[in-house]
PDB file of N, CA and C in Angstrom:
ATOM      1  N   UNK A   1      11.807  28.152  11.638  1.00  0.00           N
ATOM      2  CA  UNK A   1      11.174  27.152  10.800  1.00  0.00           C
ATOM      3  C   UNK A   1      12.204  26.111  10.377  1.00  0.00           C
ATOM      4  N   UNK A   2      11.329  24.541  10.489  1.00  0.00           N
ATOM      5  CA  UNK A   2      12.413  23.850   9.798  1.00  0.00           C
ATOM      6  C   UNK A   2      12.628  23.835   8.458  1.00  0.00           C
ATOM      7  N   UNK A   3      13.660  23.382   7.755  1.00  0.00           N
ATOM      8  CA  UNK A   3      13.126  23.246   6.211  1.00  0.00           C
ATOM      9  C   UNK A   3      12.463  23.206   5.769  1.00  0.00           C
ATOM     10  N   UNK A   4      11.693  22.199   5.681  1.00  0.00           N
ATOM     11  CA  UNK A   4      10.222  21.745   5.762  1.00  0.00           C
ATOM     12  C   UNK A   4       9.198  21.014   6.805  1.00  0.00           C
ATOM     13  N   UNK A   5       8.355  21.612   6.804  1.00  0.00           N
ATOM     14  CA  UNK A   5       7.312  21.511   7.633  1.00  0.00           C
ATOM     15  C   UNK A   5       6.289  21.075   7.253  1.00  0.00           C
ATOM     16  N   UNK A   6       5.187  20.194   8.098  1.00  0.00           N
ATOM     17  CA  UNK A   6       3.622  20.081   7.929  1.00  0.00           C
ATOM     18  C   UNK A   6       3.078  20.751   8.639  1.00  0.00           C
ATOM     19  N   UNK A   7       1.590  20.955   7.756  1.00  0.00           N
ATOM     20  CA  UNK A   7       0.607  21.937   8.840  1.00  0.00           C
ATOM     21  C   UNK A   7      -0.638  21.616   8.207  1.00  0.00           C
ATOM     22  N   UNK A   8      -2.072  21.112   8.422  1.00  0.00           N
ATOM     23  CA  UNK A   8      -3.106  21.235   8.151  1.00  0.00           C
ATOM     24  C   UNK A   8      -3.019  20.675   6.878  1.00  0.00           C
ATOM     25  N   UNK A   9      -2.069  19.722   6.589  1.00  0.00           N
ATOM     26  CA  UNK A   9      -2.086  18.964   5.628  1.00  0.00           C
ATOM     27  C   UNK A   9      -1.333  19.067   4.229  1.00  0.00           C
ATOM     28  N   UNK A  10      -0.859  20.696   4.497  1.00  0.00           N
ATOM     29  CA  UNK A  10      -0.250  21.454   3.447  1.00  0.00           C
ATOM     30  C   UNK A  10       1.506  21.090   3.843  1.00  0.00           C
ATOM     31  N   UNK A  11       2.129  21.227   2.699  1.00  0.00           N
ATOM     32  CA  UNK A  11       3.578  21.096   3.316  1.00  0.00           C
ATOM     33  C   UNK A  11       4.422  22.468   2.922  1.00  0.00           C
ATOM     34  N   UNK A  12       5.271  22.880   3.628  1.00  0.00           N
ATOM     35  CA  UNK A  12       5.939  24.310   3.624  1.00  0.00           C
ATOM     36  C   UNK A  12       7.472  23.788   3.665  1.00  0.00           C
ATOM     37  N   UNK A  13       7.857  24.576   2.654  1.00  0.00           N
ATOM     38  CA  UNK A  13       9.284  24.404   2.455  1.00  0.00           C
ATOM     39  C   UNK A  13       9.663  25.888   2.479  1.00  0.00           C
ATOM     40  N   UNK A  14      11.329  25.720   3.296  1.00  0.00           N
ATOM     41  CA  UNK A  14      11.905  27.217   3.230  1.00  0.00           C
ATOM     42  C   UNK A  14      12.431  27.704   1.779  1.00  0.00           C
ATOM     43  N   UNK A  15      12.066  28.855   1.794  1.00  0.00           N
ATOM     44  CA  UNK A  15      12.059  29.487   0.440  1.00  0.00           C
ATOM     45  C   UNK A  15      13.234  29.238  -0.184  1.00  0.00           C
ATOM     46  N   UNK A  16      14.287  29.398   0.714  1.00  0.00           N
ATOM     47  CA  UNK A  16      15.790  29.279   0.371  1.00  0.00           C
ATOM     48  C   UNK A  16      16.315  28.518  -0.106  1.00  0.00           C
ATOM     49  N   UNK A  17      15.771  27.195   0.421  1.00  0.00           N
ATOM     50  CA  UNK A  17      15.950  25.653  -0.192  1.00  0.00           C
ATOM     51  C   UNK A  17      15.602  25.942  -2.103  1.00  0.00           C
ATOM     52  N   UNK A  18      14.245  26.313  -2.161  1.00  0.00           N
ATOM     53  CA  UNK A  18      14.042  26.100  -3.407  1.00  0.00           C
ATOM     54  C   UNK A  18      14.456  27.040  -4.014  1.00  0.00           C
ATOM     55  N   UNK A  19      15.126  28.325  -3.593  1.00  0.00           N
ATOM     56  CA  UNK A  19      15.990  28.933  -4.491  1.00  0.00           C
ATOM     57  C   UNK A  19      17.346  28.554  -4.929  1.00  0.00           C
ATOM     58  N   UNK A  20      17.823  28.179  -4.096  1.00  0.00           N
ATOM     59  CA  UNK A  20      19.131  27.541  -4.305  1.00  0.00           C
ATOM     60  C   UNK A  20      18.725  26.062  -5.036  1.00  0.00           C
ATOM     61  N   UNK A  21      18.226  25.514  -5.211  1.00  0.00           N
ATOM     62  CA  UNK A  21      17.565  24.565  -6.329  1.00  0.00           C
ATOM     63  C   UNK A  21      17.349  24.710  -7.472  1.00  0.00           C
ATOM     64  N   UNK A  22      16.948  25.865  -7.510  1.00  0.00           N
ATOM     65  CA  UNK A  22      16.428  26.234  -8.844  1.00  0.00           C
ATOM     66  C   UNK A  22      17.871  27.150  -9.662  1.00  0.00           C
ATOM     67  N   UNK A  23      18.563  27.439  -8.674  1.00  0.00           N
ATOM     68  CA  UNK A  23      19.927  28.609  -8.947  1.00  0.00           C
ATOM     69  C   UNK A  23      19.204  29.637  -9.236  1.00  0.00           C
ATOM     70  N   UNK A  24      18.270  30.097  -8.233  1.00  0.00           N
ATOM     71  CA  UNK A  24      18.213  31.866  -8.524  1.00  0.00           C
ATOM     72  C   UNK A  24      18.630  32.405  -7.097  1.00  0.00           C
ATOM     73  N   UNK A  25      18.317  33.604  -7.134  1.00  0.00           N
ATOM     74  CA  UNK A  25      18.743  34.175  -6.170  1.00  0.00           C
ATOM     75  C   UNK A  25      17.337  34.634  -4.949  1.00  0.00           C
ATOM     76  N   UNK A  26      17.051  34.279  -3.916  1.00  0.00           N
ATOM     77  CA  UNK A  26      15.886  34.429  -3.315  1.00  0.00           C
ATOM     78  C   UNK A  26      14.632  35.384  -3.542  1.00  0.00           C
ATOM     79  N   UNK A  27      15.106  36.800  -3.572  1.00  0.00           N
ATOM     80  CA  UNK A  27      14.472  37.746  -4.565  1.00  0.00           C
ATOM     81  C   UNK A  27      13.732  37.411  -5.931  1.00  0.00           C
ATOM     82  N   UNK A  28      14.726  36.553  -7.199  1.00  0.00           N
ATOM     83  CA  UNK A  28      14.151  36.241  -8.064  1.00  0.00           C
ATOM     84  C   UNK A  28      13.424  35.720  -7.620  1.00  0.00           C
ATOM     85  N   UNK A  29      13.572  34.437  -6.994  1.00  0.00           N
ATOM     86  CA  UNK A  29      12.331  33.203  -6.923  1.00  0.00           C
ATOM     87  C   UNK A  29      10.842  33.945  -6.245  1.00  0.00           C
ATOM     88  N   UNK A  30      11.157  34.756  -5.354  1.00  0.00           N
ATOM     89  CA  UNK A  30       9.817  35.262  -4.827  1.00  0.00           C
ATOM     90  C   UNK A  30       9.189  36.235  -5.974  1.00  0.00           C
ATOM     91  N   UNK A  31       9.932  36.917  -6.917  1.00  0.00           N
ATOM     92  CA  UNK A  31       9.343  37.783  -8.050  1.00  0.00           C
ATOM     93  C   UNK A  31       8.645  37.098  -8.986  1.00  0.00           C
ATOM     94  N   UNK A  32       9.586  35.715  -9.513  1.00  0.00           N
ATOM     95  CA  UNK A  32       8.609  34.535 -10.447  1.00  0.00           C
ATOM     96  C   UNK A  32       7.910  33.670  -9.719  1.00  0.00           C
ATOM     97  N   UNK A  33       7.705  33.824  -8.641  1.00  0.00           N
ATOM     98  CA  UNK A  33       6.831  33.044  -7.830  1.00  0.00           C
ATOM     99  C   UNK A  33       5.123  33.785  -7.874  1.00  0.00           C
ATOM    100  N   UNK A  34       5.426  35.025  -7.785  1.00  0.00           N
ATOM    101  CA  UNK A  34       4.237  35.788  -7.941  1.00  0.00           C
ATOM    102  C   UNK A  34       4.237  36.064  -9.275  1.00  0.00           C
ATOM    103  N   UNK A  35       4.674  35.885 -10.172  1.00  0.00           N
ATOM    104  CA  UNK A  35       4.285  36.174 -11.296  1.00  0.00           C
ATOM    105  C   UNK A  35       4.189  34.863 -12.321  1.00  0.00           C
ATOM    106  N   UNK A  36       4.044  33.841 -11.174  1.00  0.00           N
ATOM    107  CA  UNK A  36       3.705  32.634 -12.137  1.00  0.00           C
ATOM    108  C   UNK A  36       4.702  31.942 -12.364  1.00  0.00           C
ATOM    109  N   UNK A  37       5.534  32.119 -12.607  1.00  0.00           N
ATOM    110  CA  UNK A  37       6.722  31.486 -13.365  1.00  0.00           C
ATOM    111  C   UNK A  37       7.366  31.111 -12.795  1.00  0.00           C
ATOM    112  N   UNK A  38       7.185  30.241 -11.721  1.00  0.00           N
ATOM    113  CA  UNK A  38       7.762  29.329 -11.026  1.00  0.00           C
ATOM    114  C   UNK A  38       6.230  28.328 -10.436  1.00  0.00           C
ATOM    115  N   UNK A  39       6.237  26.867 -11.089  1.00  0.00           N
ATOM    116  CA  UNK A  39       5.187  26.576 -10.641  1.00  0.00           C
ATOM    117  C   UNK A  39       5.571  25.017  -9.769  1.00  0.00           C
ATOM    118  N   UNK A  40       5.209  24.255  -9.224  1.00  0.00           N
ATOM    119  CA  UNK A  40       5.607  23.070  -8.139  1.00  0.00           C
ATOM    120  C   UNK A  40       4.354  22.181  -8.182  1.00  0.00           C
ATOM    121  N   UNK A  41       4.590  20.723  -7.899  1.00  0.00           N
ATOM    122  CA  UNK A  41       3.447  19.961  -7.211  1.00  0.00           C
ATOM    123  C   UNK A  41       3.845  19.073  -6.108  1.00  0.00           C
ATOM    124  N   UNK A  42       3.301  18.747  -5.295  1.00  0.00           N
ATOM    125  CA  UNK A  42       3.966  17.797  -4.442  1.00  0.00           C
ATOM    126  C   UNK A  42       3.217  15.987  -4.791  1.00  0.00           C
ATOM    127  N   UNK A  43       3.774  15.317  -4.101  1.00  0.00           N
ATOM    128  CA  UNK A  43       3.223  14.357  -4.090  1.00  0.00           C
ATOM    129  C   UNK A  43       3.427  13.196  -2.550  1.00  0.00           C
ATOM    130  N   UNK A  44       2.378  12.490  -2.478  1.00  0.00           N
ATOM    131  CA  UNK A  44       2.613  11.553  -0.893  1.00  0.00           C
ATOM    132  C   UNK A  44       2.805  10.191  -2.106  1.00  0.00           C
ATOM    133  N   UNK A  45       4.117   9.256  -0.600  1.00  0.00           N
ATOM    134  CA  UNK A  45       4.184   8.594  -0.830  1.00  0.00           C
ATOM    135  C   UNK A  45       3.601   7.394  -0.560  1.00  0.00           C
ATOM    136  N   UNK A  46       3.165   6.300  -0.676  1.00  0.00           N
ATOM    137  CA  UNK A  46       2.282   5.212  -0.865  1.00  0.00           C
ATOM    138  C   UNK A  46       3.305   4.059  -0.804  1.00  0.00           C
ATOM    139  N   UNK A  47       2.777   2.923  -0.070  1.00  0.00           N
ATOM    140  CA  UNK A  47       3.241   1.508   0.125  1.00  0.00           C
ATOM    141  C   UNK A  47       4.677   1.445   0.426  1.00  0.00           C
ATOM    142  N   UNK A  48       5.656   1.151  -0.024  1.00  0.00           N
ATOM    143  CA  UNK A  48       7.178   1.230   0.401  1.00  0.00           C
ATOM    144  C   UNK A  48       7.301   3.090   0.701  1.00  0.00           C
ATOM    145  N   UNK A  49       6.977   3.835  -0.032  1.00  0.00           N
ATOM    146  CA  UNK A  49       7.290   5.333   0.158  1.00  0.00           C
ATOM    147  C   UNK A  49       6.518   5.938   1.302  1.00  0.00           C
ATOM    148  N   UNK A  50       5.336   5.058   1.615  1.00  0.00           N
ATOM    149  CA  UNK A  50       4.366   6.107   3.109  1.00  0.00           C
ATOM    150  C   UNK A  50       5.267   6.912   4.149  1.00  0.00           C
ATOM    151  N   UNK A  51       5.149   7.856   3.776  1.00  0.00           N
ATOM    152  CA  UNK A  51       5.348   8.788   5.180  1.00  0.00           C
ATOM    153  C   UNK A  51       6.613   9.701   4.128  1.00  0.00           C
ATOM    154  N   UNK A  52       6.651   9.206   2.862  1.00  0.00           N
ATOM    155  CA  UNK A  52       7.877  10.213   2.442  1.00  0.00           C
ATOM    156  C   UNK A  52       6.875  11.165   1.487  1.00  0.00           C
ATOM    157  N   UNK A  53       7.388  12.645   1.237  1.00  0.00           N
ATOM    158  CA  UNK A  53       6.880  13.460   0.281  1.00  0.00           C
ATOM    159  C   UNK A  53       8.071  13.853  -0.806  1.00  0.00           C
ATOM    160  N   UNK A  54       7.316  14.371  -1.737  1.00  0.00           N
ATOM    161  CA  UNK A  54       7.970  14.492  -3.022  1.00  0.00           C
ATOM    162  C   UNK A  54       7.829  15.951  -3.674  1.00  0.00           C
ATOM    163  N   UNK A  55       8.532  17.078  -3.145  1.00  0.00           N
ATOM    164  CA  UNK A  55       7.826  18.407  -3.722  1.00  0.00           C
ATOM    165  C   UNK A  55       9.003  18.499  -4.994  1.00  0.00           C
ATOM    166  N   UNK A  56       8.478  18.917  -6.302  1.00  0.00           N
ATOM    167  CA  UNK A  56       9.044  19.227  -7.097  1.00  0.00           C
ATOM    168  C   UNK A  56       8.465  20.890  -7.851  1.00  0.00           C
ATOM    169  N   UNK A  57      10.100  21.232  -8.118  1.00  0.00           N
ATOM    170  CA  UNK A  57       9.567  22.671  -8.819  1.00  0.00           C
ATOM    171  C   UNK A  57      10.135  23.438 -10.011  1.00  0.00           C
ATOM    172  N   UNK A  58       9.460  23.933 -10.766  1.00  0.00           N
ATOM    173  CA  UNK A  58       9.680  24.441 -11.963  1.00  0.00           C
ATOM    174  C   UNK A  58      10.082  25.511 -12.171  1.00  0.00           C
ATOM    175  N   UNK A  59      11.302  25.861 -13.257  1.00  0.00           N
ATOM    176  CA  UNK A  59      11.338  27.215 -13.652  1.00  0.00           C
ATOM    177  C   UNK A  59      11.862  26.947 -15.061  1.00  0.00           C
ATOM    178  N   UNK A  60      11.706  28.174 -16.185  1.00  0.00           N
ATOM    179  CA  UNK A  60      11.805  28.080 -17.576  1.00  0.00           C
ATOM    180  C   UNK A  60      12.654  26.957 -17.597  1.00  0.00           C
ATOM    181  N   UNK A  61      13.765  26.800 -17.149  1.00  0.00           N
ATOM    182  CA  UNK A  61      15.171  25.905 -17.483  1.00  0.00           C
ATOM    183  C   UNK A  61      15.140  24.771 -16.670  1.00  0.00           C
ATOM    184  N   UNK A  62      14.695  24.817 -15.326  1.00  0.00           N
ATOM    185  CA  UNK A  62      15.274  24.048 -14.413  1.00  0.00           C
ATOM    186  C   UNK A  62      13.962  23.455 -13.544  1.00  0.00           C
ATOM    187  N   UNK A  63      14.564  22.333 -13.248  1.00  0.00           N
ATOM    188  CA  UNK A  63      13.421  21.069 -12.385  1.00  0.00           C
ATOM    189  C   UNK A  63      14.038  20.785 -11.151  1.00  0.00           C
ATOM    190  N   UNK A  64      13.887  20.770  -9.877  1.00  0.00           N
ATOM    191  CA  UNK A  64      14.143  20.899  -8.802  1.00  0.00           C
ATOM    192  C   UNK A  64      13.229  20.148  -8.026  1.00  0.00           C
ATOM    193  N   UNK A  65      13.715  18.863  -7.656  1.00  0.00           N
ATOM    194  CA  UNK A  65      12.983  17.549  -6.560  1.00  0.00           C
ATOM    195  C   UNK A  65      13.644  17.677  -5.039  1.00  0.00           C
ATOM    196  N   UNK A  66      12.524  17.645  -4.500  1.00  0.00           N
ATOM    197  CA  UNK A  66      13.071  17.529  -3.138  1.00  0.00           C
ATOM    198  C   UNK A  66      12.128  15.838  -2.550  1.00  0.00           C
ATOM    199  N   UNK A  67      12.875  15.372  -1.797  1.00  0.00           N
ATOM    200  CA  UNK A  67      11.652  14.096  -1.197  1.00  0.00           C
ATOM    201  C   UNK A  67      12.516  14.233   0.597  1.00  0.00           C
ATOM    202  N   UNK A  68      11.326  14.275   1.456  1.00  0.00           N
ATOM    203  CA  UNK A  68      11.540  14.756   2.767  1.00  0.00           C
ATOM    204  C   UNK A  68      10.493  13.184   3.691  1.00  0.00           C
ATOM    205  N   UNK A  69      11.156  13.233   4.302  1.00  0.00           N
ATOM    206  CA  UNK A  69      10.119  11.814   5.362  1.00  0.00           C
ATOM    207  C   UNK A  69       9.371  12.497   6.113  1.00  0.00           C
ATOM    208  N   UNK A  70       9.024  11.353   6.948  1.00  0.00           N
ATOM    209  CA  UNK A  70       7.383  12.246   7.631  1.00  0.00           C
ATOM    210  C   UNK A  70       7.699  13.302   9.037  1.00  0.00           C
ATOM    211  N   UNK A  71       8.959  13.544   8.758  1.00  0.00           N
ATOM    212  CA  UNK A  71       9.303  14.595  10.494  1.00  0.00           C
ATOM    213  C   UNK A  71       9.631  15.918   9.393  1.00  0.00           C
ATOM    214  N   UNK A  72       9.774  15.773   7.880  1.00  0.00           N
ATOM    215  CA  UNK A  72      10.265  16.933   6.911  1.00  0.00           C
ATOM    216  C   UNK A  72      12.213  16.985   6.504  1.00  0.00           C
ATOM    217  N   UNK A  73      12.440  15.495   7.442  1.00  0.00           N
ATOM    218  CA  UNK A  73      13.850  15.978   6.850  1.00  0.00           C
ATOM    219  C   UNK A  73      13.815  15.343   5.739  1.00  0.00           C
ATOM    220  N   UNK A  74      15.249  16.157   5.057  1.00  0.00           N
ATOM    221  CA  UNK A  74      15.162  16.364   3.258  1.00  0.00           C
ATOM    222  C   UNK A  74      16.171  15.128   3.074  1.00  0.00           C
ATOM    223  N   UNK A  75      15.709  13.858   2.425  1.00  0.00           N
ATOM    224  CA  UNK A  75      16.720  12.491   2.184  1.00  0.00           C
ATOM    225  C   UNK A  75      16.959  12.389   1.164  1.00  0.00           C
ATOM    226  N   UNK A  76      16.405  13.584   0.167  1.00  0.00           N
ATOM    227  CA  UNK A  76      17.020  13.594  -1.228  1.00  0.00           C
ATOM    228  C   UNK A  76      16.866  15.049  -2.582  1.00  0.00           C
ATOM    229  N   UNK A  77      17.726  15.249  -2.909  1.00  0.00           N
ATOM    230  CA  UNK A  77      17.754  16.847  -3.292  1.00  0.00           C
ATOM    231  C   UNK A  77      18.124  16.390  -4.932  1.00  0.00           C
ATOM    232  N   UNK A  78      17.322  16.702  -6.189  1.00  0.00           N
ATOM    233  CA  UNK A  78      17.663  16.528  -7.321  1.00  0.00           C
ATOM    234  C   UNK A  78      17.992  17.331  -8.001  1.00  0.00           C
ATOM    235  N   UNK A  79      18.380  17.923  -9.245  1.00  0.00           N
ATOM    236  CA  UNK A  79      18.154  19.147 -10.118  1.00  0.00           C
ATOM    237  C   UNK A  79      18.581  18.638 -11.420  1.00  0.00           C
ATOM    238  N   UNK A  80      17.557  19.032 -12.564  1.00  0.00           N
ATOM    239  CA  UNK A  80      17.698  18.754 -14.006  1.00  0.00           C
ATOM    240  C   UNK A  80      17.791  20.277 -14.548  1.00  0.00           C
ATOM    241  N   UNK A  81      19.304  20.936 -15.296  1.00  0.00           N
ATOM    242  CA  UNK A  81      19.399  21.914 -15.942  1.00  0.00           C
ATOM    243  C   UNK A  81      19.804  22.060 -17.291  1.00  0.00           C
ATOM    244  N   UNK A  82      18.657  22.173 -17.941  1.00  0.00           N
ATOM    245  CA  UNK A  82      18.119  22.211 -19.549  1.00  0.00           C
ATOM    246  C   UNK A  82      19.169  23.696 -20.284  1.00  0.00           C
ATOM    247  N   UNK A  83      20.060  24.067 -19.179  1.00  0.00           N
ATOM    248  CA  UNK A  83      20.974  25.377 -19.746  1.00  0.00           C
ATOM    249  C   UNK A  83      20.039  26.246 -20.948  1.00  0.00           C
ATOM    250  N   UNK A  84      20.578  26.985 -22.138  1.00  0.00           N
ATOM    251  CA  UNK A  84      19.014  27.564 -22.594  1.00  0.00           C
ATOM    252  C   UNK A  84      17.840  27.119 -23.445  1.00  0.00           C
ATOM    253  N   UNK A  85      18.029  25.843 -23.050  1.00  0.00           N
ATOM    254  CA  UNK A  85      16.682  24.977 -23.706  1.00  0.00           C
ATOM    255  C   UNK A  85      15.171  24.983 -22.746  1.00  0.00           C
ATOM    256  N   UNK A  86      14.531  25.439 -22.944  1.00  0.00           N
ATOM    257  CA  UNK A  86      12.900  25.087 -22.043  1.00  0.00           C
ATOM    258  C   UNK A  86      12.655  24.141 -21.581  1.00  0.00           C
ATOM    259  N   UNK A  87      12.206  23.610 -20.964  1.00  0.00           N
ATOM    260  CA  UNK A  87      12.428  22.400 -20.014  1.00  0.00           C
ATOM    261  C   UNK A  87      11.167  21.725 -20.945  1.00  0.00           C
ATOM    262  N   UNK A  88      11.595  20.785 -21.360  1.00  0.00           N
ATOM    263  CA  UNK A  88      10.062  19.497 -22.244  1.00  0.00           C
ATOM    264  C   UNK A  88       8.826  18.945 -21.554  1.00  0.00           C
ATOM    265  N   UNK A  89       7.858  19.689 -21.971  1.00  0.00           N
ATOM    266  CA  UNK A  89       6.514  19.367 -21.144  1.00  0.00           C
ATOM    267  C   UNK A  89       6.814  17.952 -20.463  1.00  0.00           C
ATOM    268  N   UNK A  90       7.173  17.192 -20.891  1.00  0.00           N
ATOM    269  CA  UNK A  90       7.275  15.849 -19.713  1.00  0.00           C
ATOM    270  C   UNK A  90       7.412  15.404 -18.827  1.00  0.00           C
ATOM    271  N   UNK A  91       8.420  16.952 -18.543  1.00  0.00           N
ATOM    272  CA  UNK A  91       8.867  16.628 -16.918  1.00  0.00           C
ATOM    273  C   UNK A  91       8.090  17.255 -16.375  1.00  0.00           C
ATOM    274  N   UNK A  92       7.608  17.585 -16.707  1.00  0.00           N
ATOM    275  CA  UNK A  92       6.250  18.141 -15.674  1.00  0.00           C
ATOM    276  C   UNK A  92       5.494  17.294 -15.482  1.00  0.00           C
ATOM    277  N   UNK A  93       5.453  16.077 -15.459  1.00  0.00           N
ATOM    278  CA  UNK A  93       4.407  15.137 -14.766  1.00  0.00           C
ATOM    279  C   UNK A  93       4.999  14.668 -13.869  1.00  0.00           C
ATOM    280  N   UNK A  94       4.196  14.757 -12.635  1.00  0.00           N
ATOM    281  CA  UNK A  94       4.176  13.374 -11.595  1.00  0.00           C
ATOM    282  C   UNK A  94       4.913  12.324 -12.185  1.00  0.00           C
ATOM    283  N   UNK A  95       5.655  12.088 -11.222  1.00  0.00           N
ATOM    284  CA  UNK A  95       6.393  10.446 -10.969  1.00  0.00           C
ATOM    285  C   UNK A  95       7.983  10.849 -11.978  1.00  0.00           C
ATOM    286  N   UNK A  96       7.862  11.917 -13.023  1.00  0.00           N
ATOM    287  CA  UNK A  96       8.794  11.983 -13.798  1.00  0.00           C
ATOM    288  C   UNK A  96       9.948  12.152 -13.576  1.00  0.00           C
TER     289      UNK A  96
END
């Protein structure tokens, strides 16, 4: 698999990527992944951005952006770490 991939409209990112994003360890992320506590949205890009995507993802502390073009390679890798503060409902919106 590549990093990220399209399929049926859905986009798939390797797990690994977003663990190491988030700084857990692959295990964790798949344990708070099923238990909720790790949640993501993606977004398409529009007019200057068409053909780029925007997956971003959540955990108690930490915000983790990825934006990938339309073949899935990754042209930009972010991370916001709130150390032991909760991350402020805000960044949880789109575009944020």
């Amino acid at each position: 698999m590549k990093p990220v991939e399209f399929e049926n409209g859905a986009v798939q990112i390797d797990a690994a990527i977003v663990a190491d994003g988030l700084g857990l360890a692959l295990p964790r992320l798949q344990r708070e992944m099923r238990a909720g506590n790790i949640t993501s949205f993606a977004e398409r890009g529009i007019d200057a951005d068409f053909g780029r995507h925007r997956l971003t993802f959540f955990s108690a502390h930490r915000r983790f952006r990825v934006v990938v073009d339309a073949t899935g390679a990754i042209i930009q890798r972010s991370a916001v770490d709130f150390g032991d503060s909760l991350l402020p409902k805000s960044v949880h919106k789109p575009g944020g």
